[in-house]
Protein backbone atom coordinates (compact mmCIF):
# COMPACT_ATOMS: atom_id res chain seq x y z
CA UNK A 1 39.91 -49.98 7.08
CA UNK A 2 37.45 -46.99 7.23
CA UNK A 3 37.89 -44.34 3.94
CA UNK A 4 38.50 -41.18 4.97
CA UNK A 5 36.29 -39.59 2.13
CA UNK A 6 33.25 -41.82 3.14
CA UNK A 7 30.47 -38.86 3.26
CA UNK A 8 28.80 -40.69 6.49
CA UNK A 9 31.99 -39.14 8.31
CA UNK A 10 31.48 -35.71 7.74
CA UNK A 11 27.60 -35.08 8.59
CA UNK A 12 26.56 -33.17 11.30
CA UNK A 13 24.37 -34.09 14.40
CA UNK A 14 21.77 -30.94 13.19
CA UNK A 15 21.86 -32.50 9.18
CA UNK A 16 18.79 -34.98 10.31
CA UNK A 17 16.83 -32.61 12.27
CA UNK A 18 14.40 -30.90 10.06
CA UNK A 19 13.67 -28.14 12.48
CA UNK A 20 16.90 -26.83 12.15
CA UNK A 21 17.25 -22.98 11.35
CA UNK A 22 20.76 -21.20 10.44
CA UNK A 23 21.46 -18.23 12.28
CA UNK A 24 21.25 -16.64 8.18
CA UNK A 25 17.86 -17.58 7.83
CA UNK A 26 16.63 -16.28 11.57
CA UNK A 27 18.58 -13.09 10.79
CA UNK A 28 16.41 -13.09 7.53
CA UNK A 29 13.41 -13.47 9.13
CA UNK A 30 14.16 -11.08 12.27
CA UNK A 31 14.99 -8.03 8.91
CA UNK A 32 11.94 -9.26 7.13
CA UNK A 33 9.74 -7.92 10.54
CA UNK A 34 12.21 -5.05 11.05
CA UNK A 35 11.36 -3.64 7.59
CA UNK A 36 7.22 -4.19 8.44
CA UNK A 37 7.91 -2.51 11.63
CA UNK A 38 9.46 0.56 9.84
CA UNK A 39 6.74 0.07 6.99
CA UNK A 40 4.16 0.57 9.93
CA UNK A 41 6.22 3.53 11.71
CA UNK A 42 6.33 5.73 8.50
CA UNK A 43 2.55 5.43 7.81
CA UNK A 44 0.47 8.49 9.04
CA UNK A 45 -1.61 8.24 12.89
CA UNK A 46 -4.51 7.61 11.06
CA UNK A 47 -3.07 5.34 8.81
CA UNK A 48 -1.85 3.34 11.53
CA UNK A 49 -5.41 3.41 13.72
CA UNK A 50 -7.07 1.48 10.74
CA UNK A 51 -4.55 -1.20 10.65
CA UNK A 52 -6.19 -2.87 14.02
CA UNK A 53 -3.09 -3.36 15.75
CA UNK A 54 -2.34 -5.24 18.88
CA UNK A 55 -2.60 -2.32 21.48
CA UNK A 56 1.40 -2.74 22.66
CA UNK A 57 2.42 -2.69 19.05
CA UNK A 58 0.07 0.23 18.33
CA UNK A 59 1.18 2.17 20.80
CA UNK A 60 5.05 1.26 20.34
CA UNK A 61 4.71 1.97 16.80
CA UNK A 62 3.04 5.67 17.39
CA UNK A 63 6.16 6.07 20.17
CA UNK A 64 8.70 5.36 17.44
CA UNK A 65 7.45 8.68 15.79
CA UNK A 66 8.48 10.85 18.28
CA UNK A 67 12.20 8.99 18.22
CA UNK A 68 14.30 10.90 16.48
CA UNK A 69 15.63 8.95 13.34
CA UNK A 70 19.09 7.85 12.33
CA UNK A 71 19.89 7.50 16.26
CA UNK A 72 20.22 4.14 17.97
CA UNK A 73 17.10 5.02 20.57
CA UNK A 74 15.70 4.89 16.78
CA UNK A 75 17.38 1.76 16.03
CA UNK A 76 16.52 0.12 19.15
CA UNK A 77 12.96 0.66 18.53
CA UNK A 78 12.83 -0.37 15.90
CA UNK A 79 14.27 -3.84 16.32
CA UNK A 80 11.73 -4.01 19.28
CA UNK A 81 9.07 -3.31 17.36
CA UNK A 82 10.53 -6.27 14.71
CA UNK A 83 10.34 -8.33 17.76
CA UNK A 84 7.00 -7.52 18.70
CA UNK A 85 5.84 -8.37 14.65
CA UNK A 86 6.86 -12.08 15.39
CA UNK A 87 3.41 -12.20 16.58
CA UNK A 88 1.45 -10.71 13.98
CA UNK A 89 0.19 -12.85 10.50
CA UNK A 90 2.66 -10.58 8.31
CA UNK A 91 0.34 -11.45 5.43
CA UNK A 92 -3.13 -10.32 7.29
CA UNK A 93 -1.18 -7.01 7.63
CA UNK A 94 0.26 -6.64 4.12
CA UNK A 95 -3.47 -7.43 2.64
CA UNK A 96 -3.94 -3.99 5.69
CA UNK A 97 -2.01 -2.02 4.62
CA UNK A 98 -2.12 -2.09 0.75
CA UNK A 99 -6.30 -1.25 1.89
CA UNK A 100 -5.15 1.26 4.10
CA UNK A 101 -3.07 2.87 1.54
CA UNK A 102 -5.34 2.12 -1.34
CA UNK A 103 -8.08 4.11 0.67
CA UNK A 104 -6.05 7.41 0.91
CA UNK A 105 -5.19 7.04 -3.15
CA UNK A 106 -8.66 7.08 -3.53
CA UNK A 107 -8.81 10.06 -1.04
CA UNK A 108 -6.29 11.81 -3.35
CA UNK A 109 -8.50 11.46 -6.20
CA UNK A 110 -12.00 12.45 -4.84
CA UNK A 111 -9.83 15.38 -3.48
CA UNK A 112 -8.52 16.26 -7.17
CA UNK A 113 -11.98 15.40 -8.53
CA UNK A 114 -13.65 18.21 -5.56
CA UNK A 115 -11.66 20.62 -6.41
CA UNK A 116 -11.60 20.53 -10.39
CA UNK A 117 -15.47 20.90 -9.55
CA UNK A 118 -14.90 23.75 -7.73
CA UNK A 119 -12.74 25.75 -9.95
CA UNK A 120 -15.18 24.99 -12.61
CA UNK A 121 -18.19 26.32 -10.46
CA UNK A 122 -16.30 29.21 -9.63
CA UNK A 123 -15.33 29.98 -13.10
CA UNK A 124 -18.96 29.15 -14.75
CA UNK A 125 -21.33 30.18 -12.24
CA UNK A 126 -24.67 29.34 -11.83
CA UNK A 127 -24.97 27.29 -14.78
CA UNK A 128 -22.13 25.20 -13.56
CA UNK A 129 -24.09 24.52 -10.49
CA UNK A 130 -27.57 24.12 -12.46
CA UNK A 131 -25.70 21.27 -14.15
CA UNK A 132 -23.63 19.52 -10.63
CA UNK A 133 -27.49 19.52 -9.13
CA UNK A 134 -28.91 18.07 -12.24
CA UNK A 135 -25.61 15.72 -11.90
CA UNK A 136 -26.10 14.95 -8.03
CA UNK A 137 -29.72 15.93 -6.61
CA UNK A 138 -28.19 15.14 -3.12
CA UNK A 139 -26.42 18.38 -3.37
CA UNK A 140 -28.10 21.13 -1.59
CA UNK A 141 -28.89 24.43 -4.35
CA UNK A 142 -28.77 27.15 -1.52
CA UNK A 143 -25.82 26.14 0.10
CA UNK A 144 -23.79 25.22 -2.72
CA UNK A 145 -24.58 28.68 -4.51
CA UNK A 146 -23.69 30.62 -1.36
CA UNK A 147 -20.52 28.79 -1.19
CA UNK A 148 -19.35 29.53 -4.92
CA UNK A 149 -20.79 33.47 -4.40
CA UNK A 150 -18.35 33.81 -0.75
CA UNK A 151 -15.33 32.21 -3.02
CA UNK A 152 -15.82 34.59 -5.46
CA UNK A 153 -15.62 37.46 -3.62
CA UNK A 154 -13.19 35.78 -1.07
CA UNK A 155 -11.24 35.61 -4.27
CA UNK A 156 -11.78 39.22 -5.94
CA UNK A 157 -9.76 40.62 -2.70
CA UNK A 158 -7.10 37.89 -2.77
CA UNK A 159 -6.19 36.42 -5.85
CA UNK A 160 -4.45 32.58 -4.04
CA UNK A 161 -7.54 30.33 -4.08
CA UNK A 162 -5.11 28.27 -1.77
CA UNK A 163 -5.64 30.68 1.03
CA UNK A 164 -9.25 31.24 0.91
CA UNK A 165 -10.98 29.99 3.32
CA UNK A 166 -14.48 29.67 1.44
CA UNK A 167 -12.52 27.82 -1.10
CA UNK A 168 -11.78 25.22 1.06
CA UNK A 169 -14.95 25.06 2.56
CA UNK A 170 -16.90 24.39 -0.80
CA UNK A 171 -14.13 21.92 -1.66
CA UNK A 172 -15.00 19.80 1.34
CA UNK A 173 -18.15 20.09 0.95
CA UNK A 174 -17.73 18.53 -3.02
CA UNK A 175 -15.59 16.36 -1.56
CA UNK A 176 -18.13 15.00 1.68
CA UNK A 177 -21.03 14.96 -1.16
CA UNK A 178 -19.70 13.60 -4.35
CA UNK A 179 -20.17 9.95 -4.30
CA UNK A 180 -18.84 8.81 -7.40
């Protein structure tokens, strides 16, 4: 007589296969591309154009933009896009984007860097750009001087160096020509 408690009575047909996958674990995975695919969705266009994306998912993930969120055409998307990730090396594209996200940090802070430059050339004047061409001989003398002498007057008739247009114009032009 057979015991009931014998453990060779209660396995399964799928214990032996080692291919075997419980519906947990694909729902895992299939939330684990779902959360790339909204990762990639809330980056900016031109975040999303340096990624090099498979065209369909490129252009699927630029379409989920103009889906209005917290509605299921949202939703939808989204899982389709999580569908279309099953094809993508998920690591390849997490190495992407942390570069793609690391370059507009670095953005931020040539940006803060251009325009502390400015306000200090607007503030000291020609010896403040004496010293930035001294600093970076790329720089050229007559256009950077003109550019601080428009802001200044730009600025004596409005007082928001946000709005002025001159303003902005010398801070890209820091920004295009600092290298550092």
């Amino acid at each position: 007589m057979k015991i009931v408690g014998d453990s060779e009575h209660f396995h399964q047909p799928y214990d032996k296969d080692d291919n075997y996958e419980s519906r947990a674990d694909a729902k895992r995975e299939i939330a684990i591309y779902q959360e790339y695919g909204n990762r990639l969705v809330a980056l900016s266009k031109s975040q999303v154009e340096k990624l090099n994306l498979d065209e369909t998912l490129y252009d699927n993930v630029l379409k989920a933009k103009t889906i209005k969120i917290n509605t299921e055409a949202h939703r939808r998307h989204i899982q389709y896009i999580g569908k279309l990730m099953r094809y993508v090396d998920l690591e390849e594209l997490e190495v992407a984007i942390k570069n793609v996200l690391n370059q507009n940090s670095n953005e931020s802070a040539k940006t803060n860097v251009a325009d502390k430059t400015r306000d200090q050339l607007i503030a000291e004047g020609d010896s403040a750009v004496q010293a930035l061409i001294e600093q970076h001989p790329e720089f050229d003398r007559q256009k950077l001087r003109q550019l601080v002498r428009q802001t200044k007057k730009e600025l004596s008739k409005n007082a928001d160096i946000e709005a002025s247009k001159t303003a902005k114009e010398l801070s890209k032009y820091l920004r295009n020509e600092i290298k550092d």
